[in-house]
N, C-alpha and C. Protein backbone atom coordinates (compact mmCIF):
# COMPACT_ATOMS: atom_id res chain seq x y z
N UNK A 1 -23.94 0.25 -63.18
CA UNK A 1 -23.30 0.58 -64.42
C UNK A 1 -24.10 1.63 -65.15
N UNK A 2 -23.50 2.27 -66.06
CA UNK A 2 -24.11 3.25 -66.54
C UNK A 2 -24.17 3.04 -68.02
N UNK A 3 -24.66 3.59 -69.41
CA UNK A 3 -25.07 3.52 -70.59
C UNK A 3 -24.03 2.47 -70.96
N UNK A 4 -24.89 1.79 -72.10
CA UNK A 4 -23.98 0.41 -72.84
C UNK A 4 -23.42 1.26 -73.54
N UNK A 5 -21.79 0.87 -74.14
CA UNK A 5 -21.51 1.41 -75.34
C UNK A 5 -21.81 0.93 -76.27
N UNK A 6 -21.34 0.92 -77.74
CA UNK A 6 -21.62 0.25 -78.56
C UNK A 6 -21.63 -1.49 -78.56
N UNK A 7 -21.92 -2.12 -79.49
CA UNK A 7 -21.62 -3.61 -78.76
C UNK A 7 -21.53 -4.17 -77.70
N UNK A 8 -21.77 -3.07 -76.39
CA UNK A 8 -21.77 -3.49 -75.43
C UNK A 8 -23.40 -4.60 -74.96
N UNK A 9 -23.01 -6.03 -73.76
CA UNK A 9 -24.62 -6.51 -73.66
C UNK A 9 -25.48 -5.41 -73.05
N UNK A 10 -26.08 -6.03 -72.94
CA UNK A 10 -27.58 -5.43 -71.70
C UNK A 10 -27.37 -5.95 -70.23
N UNK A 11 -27.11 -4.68 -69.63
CA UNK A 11 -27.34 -5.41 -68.43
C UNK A 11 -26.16 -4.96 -67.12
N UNK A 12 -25.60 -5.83 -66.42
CA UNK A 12 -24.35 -5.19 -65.92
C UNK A 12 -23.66 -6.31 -65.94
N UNK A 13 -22.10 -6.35 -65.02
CA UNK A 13 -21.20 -7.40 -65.24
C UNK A 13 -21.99 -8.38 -64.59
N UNK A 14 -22.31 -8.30 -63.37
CA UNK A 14 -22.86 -9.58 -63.25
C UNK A 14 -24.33 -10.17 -63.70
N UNK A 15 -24.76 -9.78 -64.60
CA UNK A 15 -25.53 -10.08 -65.58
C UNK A 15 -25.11 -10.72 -66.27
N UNK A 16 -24.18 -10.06 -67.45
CA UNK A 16 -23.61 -10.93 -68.90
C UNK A 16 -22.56 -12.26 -67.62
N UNK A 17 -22.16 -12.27 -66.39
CA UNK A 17 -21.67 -13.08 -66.31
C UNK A 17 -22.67 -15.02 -66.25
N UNK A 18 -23.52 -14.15 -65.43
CA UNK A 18 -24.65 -14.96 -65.08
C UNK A 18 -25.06 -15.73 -66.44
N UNK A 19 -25.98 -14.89 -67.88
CA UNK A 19 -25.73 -15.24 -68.90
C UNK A 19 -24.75 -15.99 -69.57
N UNK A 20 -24.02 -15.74 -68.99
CA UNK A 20 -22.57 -16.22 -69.58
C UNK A 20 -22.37 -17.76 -69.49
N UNK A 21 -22.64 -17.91 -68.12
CA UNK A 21 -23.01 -19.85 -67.23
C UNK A 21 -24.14 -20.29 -67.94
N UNK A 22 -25.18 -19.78 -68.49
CA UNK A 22 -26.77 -19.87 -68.78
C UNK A 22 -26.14 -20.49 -70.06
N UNK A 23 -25.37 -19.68 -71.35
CA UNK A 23 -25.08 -20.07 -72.34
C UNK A 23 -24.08 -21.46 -72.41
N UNK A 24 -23.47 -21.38 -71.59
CA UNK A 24 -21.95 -22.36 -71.16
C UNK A 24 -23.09 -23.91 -71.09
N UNK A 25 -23.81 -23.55 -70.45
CA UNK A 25 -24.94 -24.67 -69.83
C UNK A 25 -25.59 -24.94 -70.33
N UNK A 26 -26.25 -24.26 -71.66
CA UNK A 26 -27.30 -24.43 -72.76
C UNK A 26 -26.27 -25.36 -73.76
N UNK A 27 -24.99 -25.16 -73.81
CA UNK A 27 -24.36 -26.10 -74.82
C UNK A 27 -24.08 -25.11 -75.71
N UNK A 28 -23.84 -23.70 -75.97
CA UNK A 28 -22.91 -22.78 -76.52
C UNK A 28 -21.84 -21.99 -76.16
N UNK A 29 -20.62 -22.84 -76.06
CA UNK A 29 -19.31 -22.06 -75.29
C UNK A 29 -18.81 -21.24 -76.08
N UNK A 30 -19.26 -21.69 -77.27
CA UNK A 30 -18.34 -20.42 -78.33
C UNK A 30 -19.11 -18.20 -77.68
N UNK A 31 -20.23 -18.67 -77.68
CA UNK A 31 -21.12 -17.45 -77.37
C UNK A 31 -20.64 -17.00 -75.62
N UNK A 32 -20.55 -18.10 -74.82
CA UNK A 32 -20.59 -17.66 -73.82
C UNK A 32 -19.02 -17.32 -73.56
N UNK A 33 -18.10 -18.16 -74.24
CA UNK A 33 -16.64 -17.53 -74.35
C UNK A 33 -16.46 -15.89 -74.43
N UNK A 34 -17.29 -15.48 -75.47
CA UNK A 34 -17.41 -14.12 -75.93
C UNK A 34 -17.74 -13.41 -74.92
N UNK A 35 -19.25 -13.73 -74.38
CA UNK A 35 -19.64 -12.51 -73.26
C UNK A 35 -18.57 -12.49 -71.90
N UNK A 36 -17.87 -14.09 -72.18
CA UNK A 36 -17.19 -14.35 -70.59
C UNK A 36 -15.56 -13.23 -70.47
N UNK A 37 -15.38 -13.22 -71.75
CA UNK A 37 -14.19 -12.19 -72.20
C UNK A 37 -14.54 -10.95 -71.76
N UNK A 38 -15.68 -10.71 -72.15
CA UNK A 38 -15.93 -9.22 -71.81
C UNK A 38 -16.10 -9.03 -70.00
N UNK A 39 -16.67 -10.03 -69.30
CA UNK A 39 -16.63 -10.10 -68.05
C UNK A 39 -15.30 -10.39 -67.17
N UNK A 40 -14.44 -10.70 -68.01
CA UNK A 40 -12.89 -10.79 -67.34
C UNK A 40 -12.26 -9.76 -67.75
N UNK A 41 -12.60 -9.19 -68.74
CA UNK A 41 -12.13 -7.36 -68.71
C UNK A 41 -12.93 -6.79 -67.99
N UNK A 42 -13.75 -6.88 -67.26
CA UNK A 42 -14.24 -5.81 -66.53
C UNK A 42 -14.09 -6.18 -64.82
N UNK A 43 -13.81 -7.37 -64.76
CA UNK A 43 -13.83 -7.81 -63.26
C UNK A 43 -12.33 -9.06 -63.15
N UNK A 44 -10.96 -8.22 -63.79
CA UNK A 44 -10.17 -9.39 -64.44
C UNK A 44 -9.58 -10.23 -62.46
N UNK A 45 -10.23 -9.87 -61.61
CA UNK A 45 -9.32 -10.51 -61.00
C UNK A 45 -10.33 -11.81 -59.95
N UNK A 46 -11.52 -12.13 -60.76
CA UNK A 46 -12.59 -12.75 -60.38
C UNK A 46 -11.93 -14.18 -60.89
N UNK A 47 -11.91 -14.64 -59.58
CA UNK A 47 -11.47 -16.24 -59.82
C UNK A 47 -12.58 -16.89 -60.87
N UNK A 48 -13.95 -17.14 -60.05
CA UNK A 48 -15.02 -17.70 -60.82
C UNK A 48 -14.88 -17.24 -62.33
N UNK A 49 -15.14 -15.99 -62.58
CA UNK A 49 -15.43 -15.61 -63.96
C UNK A 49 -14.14 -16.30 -65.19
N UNK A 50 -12.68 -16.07 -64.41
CA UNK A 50 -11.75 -16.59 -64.74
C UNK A 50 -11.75 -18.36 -65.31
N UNK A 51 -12.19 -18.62 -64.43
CA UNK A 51 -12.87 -20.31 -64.46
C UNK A 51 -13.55 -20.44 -65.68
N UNK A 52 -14.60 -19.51 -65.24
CA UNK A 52 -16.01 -20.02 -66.52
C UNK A 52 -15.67 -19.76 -67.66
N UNK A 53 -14.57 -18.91 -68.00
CA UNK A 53 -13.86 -18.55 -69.35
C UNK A 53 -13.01 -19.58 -69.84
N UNK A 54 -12.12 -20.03 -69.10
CA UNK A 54 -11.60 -21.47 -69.57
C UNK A 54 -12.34 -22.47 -69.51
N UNK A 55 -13.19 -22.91 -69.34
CA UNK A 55 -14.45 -23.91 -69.38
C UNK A 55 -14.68 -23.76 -70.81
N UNK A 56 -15.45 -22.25 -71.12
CA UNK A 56 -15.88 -22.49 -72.29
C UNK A 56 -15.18 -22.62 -73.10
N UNK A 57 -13.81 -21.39 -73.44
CA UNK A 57 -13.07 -21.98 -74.13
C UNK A 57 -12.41 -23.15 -74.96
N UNK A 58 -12.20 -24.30 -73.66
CA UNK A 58 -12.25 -25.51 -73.50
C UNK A 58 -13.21 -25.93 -74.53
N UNK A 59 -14.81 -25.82 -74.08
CA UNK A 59 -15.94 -26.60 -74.89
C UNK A 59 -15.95 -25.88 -76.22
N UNK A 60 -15.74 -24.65 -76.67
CA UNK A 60 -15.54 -24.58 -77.78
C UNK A 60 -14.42 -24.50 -78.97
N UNK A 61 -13.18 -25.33 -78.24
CA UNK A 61 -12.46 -25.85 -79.13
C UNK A 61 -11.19 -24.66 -78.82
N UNK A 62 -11.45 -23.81 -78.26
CA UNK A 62 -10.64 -22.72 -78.37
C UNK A 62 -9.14 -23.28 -77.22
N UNK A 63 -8.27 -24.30 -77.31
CA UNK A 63 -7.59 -25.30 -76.14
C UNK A 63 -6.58 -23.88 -76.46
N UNK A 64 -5.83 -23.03 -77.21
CA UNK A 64 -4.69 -22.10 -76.82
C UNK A 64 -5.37 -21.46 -75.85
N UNK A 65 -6.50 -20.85 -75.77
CA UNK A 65 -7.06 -19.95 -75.50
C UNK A 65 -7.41 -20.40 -74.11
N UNK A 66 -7.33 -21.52 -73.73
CA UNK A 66 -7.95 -22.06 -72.09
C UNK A 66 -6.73 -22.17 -71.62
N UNK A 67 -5.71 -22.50 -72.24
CA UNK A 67 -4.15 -22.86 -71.55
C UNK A 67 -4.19 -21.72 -70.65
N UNK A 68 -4.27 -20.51 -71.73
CA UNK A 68 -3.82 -19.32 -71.15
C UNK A 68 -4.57 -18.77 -69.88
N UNK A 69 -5.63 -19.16 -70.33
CA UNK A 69 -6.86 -19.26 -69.19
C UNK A 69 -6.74 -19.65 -67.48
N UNK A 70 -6.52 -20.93 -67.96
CA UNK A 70 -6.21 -22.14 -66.82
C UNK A 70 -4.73 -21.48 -66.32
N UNK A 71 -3.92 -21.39 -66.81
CA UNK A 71 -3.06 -20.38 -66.38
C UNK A 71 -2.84 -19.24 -65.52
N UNK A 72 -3.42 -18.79 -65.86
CA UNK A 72 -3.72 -17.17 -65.64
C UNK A 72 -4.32 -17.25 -63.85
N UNK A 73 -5.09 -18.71 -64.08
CA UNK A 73 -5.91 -18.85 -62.26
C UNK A 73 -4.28 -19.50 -61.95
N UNK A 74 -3.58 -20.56 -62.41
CA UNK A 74 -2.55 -20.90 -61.93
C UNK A 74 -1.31 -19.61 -61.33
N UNK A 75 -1.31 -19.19 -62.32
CA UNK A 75 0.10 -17.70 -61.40
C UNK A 75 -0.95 -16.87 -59.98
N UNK A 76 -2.45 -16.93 -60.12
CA UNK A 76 -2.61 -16.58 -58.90
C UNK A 76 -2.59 -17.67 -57.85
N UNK A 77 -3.06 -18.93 -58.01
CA UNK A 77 -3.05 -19.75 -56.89
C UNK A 77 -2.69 -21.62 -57.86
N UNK A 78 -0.92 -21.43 -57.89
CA UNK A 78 -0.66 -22.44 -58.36
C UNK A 78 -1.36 -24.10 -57.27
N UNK A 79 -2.30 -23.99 -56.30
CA UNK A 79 -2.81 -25.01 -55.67
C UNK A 79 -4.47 -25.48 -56.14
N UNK A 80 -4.40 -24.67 -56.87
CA UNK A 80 -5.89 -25.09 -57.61
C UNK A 80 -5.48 -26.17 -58.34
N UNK A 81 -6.18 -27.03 -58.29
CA UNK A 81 -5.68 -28.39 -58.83
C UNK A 81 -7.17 -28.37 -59.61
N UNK A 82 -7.73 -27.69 -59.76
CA UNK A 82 -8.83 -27.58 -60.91
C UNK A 82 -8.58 -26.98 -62.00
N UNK A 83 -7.64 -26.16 -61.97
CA UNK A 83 -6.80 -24.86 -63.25
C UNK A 83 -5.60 -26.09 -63.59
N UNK A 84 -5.14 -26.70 -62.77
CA UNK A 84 -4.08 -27.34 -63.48
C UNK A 84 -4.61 -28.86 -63.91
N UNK A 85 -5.78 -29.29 -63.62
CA UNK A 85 -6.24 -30.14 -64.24
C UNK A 85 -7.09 -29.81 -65.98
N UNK A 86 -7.32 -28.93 -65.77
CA UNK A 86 -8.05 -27.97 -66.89
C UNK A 86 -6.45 -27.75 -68.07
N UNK A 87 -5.98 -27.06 -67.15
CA UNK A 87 -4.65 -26.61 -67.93
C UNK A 87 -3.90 -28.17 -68.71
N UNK A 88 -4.18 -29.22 -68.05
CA UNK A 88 -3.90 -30.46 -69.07
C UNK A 88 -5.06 -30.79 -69.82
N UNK A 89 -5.87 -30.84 -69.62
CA UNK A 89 -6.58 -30.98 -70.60
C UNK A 89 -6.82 -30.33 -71.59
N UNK A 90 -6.49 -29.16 -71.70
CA UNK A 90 -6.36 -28.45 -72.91
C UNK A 90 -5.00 -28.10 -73.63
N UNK A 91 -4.11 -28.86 -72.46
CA UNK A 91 -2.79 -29.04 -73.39
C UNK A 91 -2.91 -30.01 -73.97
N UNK A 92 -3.20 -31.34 -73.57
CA UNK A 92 -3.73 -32.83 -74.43
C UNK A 92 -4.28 -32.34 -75.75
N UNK A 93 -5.49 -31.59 -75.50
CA UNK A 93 -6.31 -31.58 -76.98
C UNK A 93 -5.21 -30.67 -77.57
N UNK A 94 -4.59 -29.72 -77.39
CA UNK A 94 -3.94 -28.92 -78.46
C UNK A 94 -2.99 -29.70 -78.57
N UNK A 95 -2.31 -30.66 -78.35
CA UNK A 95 -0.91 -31.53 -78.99
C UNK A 95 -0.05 -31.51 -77.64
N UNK A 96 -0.05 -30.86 -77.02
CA UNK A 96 0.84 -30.08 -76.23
C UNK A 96 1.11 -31.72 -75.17
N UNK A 97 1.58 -32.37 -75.51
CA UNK A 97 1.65 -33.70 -74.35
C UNK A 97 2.30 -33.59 -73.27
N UNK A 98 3.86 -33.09 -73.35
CA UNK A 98 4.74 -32.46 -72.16
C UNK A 98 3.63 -31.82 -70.99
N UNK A 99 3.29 -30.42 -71.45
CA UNK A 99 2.83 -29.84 -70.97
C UNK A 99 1.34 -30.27 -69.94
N UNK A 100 1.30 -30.97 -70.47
CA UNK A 100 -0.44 -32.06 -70.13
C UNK A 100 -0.28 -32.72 -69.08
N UNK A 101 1.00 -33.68 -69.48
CA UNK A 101 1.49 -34.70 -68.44
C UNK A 101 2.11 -33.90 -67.15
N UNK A 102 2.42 -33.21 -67.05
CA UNK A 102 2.91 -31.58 -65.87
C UNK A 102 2.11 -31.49 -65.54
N UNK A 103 1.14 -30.88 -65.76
CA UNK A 103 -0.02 -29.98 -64.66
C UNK A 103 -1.11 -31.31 -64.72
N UNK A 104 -1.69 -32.40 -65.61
CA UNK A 104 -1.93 -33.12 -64.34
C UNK A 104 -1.58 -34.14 -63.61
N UNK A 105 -0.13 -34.29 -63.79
CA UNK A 105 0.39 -34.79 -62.84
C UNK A 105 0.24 -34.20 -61.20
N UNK A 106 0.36 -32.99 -61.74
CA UNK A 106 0.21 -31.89 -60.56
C UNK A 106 -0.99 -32.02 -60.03
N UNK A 107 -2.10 -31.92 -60.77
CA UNK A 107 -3.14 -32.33 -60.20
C UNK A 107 -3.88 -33.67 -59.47
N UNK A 108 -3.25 -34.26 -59.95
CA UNK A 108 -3.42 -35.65 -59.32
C UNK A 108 -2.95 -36.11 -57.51
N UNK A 109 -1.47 -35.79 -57.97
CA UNK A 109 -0.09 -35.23 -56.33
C UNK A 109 -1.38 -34.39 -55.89
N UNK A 110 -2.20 -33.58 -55.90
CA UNK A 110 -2.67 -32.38 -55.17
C UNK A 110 -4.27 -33.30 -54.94
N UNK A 111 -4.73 -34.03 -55.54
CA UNK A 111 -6.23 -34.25 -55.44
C UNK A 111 -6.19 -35.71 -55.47
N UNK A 112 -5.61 -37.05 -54.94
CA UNK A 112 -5.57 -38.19 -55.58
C UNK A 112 -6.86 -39.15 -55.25
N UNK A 113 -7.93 -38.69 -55.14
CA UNK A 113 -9.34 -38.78 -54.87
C UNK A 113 -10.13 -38.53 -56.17
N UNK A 114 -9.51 -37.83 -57.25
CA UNK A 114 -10.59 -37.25 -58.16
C UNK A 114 -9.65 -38.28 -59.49
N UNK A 115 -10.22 -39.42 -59.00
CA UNK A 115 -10.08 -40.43 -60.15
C UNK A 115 -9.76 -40.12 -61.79
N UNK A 116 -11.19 -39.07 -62.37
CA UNK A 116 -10.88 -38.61 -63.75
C UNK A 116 -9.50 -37.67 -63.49
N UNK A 117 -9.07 -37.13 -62.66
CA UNK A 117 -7.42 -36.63 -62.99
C UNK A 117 -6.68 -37.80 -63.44
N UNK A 118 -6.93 -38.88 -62.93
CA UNK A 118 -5.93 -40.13 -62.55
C UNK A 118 -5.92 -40.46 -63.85
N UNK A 119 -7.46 -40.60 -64.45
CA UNK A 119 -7.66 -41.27 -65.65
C UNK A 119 -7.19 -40.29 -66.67
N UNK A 120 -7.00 -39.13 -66.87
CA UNK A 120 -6.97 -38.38 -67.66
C UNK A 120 -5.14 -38.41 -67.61
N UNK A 121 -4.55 -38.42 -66.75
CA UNK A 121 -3.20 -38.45 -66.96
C UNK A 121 -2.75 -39.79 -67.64
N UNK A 122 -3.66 -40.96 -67.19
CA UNK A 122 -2.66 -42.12 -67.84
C UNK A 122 -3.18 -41.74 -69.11
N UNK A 123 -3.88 -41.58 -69.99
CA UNK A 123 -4.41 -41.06 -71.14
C UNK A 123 -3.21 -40.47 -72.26
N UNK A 124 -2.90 -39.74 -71.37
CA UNK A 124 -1.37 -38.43 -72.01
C UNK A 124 -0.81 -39.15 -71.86
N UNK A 125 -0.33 -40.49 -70.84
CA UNK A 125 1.15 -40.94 -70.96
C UNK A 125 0.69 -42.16 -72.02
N UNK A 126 -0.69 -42.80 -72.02
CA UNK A 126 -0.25 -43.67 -73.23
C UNK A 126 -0.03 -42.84 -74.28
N UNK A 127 -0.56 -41.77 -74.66
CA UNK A 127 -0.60 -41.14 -75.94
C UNK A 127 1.19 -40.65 -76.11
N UNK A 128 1.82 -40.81 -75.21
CA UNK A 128 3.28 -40.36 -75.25
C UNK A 128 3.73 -41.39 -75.61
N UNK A 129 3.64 -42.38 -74.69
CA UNK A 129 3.95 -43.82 -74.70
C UNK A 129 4.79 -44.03 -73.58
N UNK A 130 4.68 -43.24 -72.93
CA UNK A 130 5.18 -43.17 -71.64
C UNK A 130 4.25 -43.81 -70.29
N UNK A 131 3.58 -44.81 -70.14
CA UNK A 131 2.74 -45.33 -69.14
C UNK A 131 2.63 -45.30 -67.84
N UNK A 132 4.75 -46.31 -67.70
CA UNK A 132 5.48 -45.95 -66.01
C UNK A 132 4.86 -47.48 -66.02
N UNK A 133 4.83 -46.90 -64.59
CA UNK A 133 4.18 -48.45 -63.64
C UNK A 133 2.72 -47.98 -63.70
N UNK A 134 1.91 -47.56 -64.39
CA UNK A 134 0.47 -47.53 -64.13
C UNK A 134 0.26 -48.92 -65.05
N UNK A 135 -0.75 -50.00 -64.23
CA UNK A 135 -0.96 -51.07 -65.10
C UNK A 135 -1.60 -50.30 -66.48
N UNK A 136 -1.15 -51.37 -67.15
CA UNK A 136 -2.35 -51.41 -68.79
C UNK A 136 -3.90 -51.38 -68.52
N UNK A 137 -4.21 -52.06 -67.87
CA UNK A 137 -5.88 -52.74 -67.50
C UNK A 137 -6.47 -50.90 -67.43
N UNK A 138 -5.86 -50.14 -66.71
CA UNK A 138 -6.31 -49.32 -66.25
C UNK A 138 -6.73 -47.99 -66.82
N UNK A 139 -5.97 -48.31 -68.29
CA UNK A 139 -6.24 -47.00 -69.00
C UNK A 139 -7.09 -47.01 -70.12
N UNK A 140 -7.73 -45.90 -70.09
CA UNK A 140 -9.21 -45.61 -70.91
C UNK A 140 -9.27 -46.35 -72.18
């Protein structure tokens, strides 16, 4: 890479990305959201980087902002059952219950080994009040 512009970090993309996990991992997603934005404009078709941006998002409260996120890996590879498990969970926290109960349902059908999907969906359906046949005993 060549001269920072203004506001630009130090360093190159895969630098501020690297940083980017460092901050995510230190327990500041709001900061690492920021640099991770700038690393998905510059490398927008990087699965990982894509990831680590809805992560933080996620941890810093920003749930419109990860939908779109978690998304965004979904129209490239609707079989990631990690984007559509993500993608409910940040429909849950933003209100969004429909939407929650969809993708991880989806995720669950796609991964039925990764228990916290399991747990995280009956979650949305009590909060709907929609349960099904999942016993009572079983939810969080």
């Amino acid at each position: 890479m060549g001269e920072q512009g203004p506001g630009q970090p130090d360093g190159g993309v895969y630098e501020w990305y690297q940083r980017g996990l460092q901050l995510l991992g230190d327990g500041n997603p709001a900061a690492a959201a920021m640099l991770l934005e700038r690393v998905v404009a510059a490398e927008p078709a990087s699965r990982s980087v894509r990831e680590a941006l809805a992560r933080a998002q996620y941890d810093a409260g920003r749930y419109r902002a990860a939908i779109d996120s978690f998304q965004a890996l979904i129209e490239v590879n609707p079989t990631d059952d990690y984007a559509q498990f993500g993608l409910g969970l940040a429909a849950s926290r933003a209100g969004e219950l429909e939407l929650a109960a969809e993708h991880l349902a989806l995720a669950v059908a796609m991964r039925p080994d990764q228990t916290h999907y399991a747990r995280a969906l009956r979650g949305v359906r009590a909060r709907r009040g929609t349960v099904g046949d999942l016993p009572a005993e079983e939810l969080p």
